[in-house]
Protein backbone atom coordinates (compact mmCIF):
# COMPACT_ATOMS: atom_id res chain seq x y z
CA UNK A 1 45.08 -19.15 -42.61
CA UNK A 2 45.01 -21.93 -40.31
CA UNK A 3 41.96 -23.95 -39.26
CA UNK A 4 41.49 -25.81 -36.09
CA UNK A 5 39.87 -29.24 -36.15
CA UNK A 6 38.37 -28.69 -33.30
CA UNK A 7 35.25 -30.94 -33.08
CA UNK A 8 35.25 -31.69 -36.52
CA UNK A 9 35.34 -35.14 -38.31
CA UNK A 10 34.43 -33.95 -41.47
CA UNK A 11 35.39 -30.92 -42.58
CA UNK A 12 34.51 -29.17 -46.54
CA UNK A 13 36.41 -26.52 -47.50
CA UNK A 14 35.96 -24.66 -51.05
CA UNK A 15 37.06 -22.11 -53.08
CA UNK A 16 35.32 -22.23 -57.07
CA UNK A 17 35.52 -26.35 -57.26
CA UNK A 18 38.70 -26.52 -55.34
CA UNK A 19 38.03 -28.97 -52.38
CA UNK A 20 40.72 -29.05 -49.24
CA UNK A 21 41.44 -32.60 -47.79
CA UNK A 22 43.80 -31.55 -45.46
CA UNK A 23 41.48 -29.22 -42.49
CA UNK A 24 44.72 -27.91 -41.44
CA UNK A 25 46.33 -25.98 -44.15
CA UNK A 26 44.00 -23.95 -46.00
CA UNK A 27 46.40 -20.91 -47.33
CA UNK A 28 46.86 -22.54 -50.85
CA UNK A 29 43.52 -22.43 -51.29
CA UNK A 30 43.02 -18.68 -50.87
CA UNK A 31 43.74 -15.96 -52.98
CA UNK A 32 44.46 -12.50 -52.67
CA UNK A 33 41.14 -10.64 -52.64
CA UNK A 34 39.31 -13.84 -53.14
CA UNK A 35 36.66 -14.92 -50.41
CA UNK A 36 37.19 -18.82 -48.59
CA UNK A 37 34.00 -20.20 -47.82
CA UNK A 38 33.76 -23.52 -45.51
CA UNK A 39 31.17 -25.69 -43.75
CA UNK A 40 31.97 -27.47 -40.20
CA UNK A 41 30.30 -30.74 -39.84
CA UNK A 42 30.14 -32.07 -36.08
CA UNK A 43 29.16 -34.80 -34.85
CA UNK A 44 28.56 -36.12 -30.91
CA UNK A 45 31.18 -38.80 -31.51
CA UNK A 46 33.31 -36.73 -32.76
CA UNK A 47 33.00 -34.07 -30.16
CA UNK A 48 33.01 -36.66 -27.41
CA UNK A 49 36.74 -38.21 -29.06
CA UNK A 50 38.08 -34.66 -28.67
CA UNK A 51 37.38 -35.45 -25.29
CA UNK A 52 38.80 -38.85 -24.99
CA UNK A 53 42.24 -37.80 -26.59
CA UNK A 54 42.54 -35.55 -23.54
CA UNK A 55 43.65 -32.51 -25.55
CA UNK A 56 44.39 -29.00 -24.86
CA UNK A 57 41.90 -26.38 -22.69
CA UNK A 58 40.72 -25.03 -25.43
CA UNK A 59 39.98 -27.96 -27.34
CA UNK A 60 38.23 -29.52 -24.69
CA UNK A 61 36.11 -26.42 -23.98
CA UNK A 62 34.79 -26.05 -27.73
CA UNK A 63 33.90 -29.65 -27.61
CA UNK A 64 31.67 -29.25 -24.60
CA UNK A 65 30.31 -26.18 -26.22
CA UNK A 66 29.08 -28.32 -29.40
CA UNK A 67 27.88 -30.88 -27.40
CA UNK A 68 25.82 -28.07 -25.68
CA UNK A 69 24.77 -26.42 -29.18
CA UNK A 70 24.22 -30.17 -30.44
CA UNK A 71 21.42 -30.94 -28.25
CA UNK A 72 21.61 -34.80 -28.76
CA UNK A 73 20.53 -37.52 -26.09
CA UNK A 74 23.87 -39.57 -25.85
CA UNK A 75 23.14 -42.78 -25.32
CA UNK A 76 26.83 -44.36 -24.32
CA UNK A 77 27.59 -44.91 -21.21
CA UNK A 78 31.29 -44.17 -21.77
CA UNK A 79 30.64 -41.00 -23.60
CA UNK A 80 28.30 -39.32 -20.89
CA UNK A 81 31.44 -40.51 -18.60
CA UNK A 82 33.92 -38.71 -20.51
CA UNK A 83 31.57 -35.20 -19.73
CA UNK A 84 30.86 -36.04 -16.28
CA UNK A 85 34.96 -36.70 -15.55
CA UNK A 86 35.06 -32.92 -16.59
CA UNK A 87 32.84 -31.58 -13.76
CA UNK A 88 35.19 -31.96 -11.44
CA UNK A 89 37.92 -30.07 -13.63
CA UNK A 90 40.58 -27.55 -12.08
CA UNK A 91 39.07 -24.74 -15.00
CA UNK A 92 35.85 -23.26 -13.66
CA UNK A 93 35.06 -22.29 -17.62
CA UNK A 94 35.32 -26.18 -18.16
CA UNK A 95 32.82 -27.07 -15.35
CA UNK A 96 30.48 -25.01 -16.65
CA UNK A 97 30.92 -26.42 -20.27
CA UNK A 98 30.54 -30.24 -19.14
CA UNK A 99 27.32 -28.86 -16.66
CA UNK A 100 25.90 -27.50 -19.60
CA UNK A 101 26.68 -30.49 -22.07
CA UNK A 102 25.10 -33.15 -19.41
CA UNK A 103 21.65 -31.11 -19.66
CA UNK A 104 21.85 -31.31 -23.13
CA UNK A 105 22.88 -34.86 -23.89
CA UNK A 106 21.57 -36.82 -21.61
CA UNK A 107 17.70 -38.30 -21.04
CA UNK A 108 15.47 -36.15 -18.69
CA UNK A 109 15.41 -38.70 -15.61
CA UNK A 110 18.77 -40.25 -15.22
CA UNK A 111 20.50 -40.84 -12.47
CA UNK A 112 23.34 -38.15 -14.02
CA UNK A 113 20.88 -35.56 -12.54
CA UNK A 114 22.34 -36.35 -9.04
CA UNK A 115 25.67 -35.44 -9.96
CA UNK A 116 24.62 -32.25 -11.55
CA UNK A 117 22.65 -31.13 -8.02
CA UNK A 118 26.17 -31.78 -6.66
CA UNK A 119 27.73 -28.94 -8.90
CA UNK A 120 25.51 -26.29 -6.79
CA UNK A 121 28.16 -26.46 -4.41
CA UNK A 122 30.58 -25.21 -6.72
CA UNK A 123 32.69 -22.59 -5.56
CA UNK A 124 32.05 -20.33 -9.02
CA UNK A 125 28.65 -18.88 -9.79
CA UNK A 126 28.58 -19.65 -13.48
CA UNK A 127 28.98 -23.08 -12.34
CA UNK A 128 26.02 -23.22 -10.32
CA UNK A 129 24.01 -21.39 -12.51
CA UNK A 130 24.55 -23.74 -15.30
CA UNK A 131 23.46 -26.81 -12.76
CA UNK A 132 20.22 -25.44 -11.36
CA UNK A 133 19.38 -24.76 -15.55
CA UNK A 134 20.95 -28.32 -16.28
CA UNK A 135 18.58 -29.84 -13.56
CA UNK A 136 15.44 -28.21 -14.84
CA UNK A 137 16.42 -30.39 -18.17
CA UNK A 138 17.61 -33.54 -16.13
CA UNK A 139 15.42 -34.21 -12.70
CA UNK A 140 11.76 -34.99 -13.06
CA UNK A 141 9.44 -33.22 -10.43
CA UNK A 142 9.81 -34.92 -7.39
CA UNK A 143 12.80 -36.78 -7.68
CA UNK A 144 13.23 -37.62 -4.38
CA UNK A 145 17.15 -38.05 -4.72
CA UNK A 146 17.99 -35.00 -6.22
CA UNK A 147 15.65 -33.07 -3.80
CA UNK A 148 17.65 -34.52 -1.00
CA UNK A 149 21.23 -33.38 -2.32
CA UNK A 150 19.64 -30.17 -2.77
CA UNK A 151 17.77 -29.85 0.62
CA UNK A 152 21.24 -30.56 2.11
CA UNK A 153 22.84 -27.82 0.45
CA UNK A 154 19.77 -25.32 1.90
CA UNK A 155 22.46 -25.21 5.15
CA UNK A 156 25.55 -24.53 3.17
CA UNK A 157 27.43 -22.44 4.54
CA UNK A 158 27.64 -19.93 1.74
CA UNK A 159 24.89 -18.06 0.67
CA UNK A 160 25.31 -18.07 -2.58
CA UNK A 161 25.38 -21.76 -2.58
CA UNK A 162 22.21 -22.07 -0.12
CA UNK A 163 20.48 -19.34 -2.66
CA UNK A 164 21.29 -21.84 -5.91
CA UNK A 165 20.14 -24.65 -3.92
CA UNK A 166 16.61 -22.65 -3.41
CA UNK A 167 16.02 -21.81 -7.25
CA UNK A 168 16.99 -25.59 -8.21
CA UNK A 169 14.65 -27.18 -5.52
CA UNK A 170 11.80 -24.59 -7.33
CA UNK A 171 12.81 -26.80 -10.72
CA UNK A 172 12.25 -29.82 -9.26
CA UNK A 173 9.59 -30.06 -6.36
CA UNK A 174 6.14 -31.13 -7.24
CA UNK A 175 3.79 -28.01 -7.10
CA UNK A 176 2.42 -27.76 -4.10
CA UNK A 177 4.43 -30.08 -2.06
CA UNK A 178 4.58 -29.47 1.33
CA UNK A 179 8.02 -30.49 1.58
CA UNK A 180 9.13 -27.64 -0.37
CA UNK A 181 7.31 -25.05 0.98
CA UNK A 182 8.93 -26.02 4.74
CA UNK A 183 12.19 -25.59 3.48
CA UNK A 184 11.74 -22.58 1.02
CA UNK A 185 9.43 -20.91 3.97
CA UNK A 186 12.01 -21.64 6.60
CA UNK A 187 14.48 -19.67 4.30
CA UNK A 188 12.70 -17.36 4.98
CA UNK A 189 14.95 -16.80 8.24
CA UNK A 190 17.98 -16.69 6.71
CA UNK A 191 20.67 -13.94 7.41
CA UNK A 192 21.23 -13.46 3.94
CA UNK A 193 19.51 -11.17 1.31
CA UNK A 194 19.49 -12.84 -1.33
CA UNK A 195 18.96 -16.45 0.24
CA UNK A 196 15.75 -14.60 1.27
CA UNK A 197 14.62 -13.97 -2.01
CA UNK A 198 15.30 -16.76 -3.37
CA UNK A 199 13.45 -18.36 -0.84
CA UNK A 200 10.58 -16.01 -2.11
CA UNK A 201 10.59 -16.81 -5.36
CA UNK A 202 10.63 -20.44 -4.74
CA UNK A 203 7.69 -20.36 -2.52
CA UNK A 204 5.80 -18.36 -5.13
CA UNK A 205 6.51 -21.02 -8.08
CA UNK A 206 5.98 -24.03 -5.68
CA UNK A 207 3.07 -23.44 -3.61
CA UNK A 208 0.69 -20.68 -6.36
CA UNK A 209 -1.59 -18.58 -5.10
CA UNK A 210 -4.20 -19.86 -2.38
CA UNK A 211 -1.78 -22.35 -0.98
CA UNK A 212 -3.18 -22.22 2.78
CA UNK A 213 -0.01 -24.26 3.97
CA UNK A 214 2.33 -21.44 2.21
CA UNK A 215 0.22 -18.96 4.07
CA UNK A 216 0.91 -19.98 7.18
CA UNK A 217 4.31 -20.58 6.86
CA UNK A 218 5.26 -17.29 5.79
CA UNK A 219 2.50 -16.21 8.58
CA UNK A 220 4.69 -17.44 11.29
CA UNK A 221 7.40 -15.04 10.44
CA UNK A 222 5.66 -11.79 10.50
CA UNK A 223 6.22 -11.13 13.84
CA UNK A 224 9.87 -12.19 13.35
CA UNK A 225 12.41 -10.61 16.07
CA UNK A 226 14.38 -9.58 12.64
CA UNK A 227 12.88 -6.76 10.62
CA UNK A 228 14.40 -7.84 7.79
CA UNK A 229 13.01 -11.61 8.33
CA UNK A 230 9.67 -9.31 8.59
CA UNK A 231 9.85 -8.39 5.16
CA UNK A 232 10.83 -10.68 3.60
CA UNK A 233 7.33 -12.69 4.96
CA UNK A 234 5.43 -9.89 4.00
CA UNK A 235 6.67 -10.09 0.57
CA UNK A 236 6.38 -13.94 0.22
CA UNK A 237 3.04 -13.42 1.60
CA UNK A 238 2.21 -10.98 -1.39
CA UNK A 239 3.20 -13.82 -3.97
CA UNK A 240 1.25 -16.97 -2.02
CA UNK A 241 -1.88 -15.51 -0.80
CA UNK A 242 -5.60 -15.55 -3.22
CA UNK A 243 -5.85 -12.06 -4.05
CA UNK A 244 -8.41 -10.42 -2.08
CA UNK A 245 -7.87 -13.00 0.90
CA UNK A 246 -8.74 -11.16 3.63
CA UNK A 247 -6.77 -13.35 6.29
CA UNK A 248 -3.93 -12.30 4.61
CA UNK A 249 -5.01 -8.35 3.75
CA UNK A 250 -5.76 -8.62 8.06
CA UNK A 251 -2.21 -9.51 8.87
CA UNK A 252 -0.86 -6.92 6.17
CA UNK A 253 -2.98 -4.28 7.82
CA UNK A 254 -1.44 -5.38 11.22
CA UNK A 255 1.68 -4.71 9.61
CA UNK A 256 1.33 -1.10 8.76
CA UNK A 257 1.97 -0.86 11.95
CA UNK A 258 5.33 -2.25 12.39
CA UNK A 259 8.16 -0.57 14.13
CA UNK A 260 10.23 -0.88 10.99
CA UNK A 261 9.61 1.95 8.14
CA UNK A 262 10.33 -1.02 5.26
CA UNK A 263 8.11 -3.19 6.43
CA UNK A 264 5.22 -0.56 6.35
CA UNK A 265 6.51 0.25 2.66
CA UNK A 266 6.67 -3.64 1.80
CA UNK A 267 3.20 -4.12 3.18
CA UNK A 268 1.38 -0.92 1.64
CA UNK A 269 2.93 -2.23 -1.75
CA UNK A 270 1.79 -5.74 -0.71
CA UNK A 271 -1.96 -4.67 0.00
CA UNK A 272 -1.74 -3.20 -3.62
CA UNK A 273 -1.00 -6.10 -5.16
CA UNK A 274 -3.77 -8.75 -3.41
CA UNK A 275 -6.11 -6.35 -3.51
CA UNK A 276 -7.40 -7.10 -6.75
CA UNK A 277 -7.22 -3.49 -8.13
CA UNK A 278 -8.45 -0.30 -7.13
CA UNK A 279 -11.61 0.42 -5.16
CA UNK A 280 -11.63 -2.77 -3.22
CA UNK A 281 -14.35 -2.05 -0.43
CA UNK A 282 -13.16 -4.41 1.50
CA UNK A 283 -10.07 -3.82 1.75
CA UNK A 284 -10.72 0.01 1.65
CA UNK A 285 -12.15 -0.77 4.93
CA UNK A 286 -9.74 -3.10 6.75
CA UNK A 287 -7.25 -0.45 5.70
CA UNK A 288 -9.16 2.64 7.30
CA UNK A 289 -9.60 1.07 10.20
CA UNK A 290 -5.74 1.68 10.65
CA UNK A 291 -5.96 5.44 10.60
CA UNK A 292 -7.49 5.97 14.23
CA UNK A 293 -4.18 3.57 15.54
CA UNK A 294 -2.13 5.50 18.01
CA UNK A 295 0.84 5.50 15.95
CA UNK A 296 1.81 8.09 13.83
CA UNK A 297 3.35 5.80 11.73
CA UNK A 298 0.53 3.54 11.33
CA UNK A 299 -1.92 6.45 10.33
CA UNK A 300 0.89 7.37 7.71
CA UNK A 301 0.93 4.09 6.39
CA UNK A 302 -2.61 3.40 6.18
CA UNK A 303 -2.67 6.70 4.17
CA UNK A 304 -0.40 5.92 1.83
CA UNK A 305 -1.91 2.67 0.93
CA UNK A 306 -5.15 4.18 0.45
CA UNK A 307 -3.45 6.13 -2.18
CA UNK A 308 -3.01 2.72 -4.01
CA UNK A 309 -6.32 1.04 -2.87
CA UNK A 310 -8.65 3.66 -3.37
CA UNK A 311 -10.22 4.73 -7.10
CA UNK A 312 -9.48 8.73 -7.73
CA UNK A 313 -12.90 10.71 -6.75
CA UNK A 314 -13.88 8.16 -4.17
CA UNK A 315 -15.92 10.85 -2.17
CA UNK A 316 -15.61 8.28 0.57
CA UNK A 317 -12.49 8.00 0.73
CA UNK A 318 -11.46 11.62 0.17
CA UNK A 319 -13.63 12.55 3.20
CA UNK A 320 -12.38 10.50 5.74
CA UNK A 321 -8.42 11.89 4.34
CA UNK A 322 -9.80 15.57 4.90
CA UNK A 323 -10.22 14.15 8.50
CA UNK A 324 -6.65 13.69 9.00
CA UNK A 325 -5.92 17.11 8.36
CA UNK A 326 -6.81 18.23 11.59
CA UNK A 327 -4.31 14.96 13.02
CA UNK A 328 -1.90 16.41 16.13
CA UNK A 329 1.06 15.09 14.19
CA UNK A 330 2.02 16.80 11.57
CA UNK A 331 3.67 14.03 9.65
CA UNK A 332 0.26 12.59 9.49
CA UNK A 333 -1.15 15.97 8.27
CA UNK A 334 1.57 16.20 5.25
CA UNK A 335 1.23 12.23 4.56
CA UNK A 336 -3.28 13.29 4.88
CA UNK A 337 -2.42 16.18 2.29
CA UNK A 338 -0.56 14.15 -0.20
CA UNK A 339 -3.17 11.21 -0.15
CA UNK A 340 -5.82 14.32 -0.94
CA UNK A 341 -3.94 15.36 -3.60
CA UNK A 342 -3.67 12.23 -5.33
CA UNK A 343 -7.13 11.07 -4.68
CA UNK A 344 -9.31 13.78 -4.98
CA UNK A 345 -10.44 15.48 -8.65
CA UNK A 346 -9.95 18.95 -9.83
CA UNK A 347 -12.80 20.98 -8.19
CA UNK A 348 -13.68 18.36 -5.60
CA UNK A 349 -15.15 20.60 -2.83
CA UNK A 350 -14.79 18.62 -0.05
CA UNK A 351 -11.00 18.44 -0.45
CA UNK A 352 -11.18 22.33 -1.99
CA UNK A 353 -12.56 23.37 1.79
CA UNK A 354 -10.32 21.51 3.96
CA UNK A 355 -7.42 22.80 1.80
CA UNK A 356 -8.72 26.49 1.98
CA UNK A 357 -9.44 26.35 6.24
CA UNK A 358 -5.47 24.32 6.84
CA UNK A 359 -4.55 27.89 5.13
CA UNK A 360 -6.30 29.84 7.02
CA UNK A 361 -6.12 28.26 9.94
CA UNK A 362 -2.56 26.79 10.26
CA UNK A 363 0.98 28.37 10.06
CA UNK A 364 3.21 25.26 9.83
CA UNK A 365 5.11 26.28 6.53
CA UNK A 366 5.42 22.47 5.03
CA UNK A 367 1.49 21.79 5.48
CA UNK A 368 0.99 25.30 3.98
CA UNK A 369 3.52 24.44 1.09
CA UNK A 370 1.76 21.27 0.66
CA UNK A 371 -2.00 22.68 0.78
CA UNK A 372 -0.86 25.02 -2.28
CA UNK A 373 0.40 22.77 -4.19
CA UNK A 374 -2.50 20.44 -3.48
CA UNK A 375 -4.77 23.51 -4.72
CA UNK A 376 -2.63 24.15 -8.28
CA UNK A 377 -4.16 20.70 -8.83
CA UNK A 378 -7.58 20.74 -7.35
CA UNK A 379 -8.70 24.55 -7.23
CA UNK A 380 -10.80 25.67 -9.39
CA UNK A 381 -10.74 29.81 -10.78
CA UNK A 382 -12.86 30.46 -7.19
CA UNK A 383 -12.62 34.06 -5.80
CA UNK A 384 -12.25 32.29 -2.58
CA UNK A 385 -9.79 30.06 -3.64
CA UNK A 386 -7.89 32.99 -5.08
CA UNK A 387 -8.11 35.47 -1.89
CA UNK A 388 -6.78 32.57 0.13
CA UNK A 389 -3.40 32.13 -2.09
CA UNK A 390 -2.60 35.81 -2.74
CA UNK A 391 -2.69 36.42 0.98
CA UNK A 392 0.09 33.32 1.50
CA UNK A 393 2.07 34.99 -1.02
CA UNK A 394 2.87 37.71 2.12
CA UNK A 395 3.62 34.40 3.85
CA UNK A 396 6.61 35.10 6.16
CA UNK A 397 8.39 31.71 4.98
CA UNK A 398 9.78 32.00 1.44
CA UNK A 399 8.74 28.41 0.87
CA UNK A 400 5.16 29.29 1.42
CA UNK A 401 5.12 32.34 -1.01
CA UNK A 402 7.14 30.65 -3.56
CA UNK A 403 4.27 27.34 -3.40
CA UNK A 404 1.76 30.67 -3.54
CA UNK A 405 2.71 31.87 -6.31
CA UNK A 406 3.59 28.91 -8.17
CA UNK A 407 -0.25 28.08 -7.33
CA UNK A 408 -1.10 31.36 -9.04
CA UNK A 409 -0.16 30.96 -12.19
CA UNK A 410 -1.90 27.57 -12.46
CA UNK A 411 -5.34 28.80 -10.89
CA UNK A 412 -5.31 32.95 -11.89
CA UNK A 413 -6.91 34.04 -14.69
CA UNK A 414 -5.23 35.96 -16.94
CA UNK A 415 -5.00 39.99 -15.81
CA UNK A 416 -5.95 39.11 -12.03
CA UNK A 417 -5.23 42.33 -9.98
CA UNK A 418 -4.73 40.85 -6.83
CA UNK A 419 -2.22 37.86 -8.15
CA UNK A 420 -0.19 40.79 -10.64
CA UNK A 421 -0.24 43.13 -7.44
CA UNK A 422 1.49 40.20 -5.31
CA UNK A 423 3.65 39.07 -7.62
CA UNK A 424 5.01 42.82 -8.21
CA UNK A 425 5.64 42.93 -5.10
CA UNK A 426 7.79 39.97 -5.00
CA UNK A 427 9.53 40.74 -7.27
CA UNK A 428 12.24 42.64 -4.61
CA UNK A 429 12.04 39.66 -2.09
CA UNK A 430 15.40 38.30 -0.65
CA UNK A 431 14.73 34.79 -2.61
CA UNK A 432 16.17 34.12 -5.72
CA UNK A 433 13.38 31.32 -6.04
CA UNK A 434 10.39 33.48 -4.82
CA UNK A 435 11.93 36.46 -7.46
CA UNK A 436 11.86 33.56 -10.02
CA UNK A 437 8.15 32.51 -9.73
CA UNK A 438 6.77 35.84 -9.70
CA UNK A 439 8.36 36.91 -12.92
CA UNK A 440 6.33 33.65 -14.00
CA UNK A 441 3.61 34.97 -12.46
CA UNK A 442 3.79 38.69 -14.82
CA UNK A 443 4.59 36.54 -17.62
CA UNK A 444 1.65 34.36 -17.08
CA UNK A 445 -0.97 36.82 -15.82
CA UNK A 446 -0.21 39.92 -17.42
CA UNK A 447 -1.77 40.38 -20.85
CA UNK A 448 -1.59 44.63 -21.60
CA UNK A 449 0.31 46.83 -20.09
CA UNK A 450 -2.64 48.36 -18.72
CA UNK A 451 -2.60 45.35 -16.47
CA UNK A 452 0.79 46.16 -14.90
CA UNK A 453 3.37 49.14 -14.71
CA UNK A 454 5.83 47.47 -16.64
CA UNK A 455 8.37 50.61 -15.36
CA UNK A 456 7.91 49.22 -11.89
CA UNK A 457 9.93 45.90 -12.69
């Protein structure tokens, strides 16, 4: 067996009251079948002589790594020179180590930290992960020096190195300081994903919620040429803004009207989240103002954040959804029929009647497709609901009588004539899927043979 020294300057070894002197050798102490025990003792002098001495890769890496683990202030000027030598290193692995050492070693406040917001240039991502972690432990808040090496890196020109540069300057800037906001906000712009984000998150940690000079700055880019730069504002806009601001729920709603189908998605899940919770009247009412907007897509969205706004069995609310049924688009009329479905309660007859007349009234297969499936939730064990979805299931489109009879054997009771005498007659149709449900049907339904021929099937 042969034992490193390492980091050690002291090293016990053991075996019964056997006690090794020599830390290299430790064979003659073991015997077959017998267990070795031994305790490392390191020290920061020791680890930073390792360093000194200039030894191999290896050796130098597991001495950063106890000076990491160690987690003493090192008070030598010398000693904190022999890590900082190391950032600079040809080994990536190493720069890391002596980045990771410095935030461990040295007192929160010194000048060091400036050299550490220089390793967020570094060309390997481990690297400048470990600084912008390093400087949370180094730079006080508002250190004016290291927020200027890092500002300057905010127009790197890699990404990766602008987005480092973002989550270190949310370590050190002051909460609420303007100064970061500008820069995180005008980030906000950038060409790159993940720069974006960043830029996000930094603008969330810096400014809070309520900021009013956050708000505007991620204001100013919601009209943004770039759809992209769009969402990313109404995203940041979701993190800075009081909930239940309504400036900010105003220039969401103005959004879910955007050309751009993500940026009606961001803001419907943005409206969610300042609204404060469900059944927000006022924003209920900013957001129905969207559904007379000429856009299709705009009514859509506005529907689909209601879905998140509004509390389930808000008669309200479900009444002015049945209105969209009727909409000349019939995107809006499947988007109107999924809201209902989701926001009204089993049995609700407002949304019961609007379902039953689209049935009558309309031939469009999806809207029919959707208005039974609405019903399996929402009708009740009506004869009028029940007439309505046994006729469907003669439906010419096989996706119409497949919703009907999957409907059926939710709402029938159990030996319905007119649901068994449909679903027999299925039972021969050219769809596998439509053959499928109305054996469910029989199954379901039919409770003696006296209820069904059984020598039909």
């Amino acid at each position: 067996v042969l034992c490193q020294r390492l980091t050690t300057h002291v090293l016990v070894c053991g075996v019964g009251s056997a006690v090794a002197t020599n830390s290299d050798k430790l064979r003659d102490l073991g015997t077959p079948g017998k267990t070795l025990t031994f305790a490392v003792q390191v020290c920061v002098d020791g680890a930073i002589q390792e360093l000194k001495q200039n030894m191999c890769a290896s050796r130098t890496l597991a001495a950063l790594r106890a000076l990491h683990e160690l987690g003493l202030n090192c008070e030598e000027d010398d000693s904190i020179a022999a890590v900082v030598a190391l950032v600079a290193d040809a080994e990536p692995s190493i720069r890391q180590a002596s980045v990771n050492a410095l935030g461990r070693i040295v007192a929160k406040g010194s000048e060091i930290a400036i050299t550490v917001a220089a390793c967020i240039e570094d060309s390997d991502e481990h690297v400048r992960v470990s600084a912008v972690n390093a400087l949370a432990l180094l730079a006080e808040q508002g250190d004016q020096n290291v927020l200027s090496v890092v500002n300057d890196l905010l127009r790197h020109r890699n990404p990766e190195v602008r987005s480092s540069a973002l989550s270190a300057m949310e370590e050190v800037s002051e909460p609420g300081s303007d100064d970061g906001i500008s820069a995180a906000g005008e980030c906000l712009e950038d060409s790159d994903r993940r720069v974006r984000d960043a830029a996000e998150r930094a603008l969330a940690k810096v400014a809070g919620r309520g900021n009013d000079y956050a708000v505007f700055m991620v204001s100013a880019r919601l009209e943004h040429s770039s759809c992209d730069v769009r969402c990313s504002a109404v995203n940041a806009l979701a993190r800075v803004a009081a909930l239940r601001d309504e400036r900010a729920i105003n220039l969401l709603c103005i959004r879910l009207q955007d050309t751009d189908a993500r940026v009606r998605e961001d803001a419907i899940s943005a409206l969610a989240e300042l609204s404060g919770g469900r059944g927000n009247q006022g924003v209920l009412t900013q957001v129905k103002a969207c559904l007379t907007n000429r856009l299709p897509d705009a009514r859509c969205a506005a529907l689909d954040a209601l879905t998140l706004l509004a509390e389930e069995g808000d008669g309200e609310t479900v009444a002015v959804v049945v209105g969209l049924l009727g909409d000349n688009e019939a995107s809006v009329r499947r988007t109107a029929l999924s809201a209902l479905c989701q926001l009204a309660r089993p049995g609700d007859q407002c949304a019961v009647s609007a379902l039953l007349a689209l049935l009558v009234q309309h031939s469009d297969p999806e809207a029919c497709t959707a208005a039974l499936q609405a019903l399996a939730k929402l009708g009740p064990e009506d004869v009028n609901v029940l007439e309505v979805v046994v006729a469907r299931g003669h439906d010419e489109d096989e996706r119409v009588r497949f919703a009907a009879l999957s409907t059926l054997i939710k709402i029938a009771p159990k030996g319905d004539t007119g649901a068994i005498a449909v679903a027999a007659a299925c039972l021969e149709d050219h769809d596998a899927h439509v053959q499928g449900a109305a054996l469910g049907v029989l199954e379901t339904l039919v409770v003696q043979q006296g209820d069904f021929p059984l020598e039909a099937v």
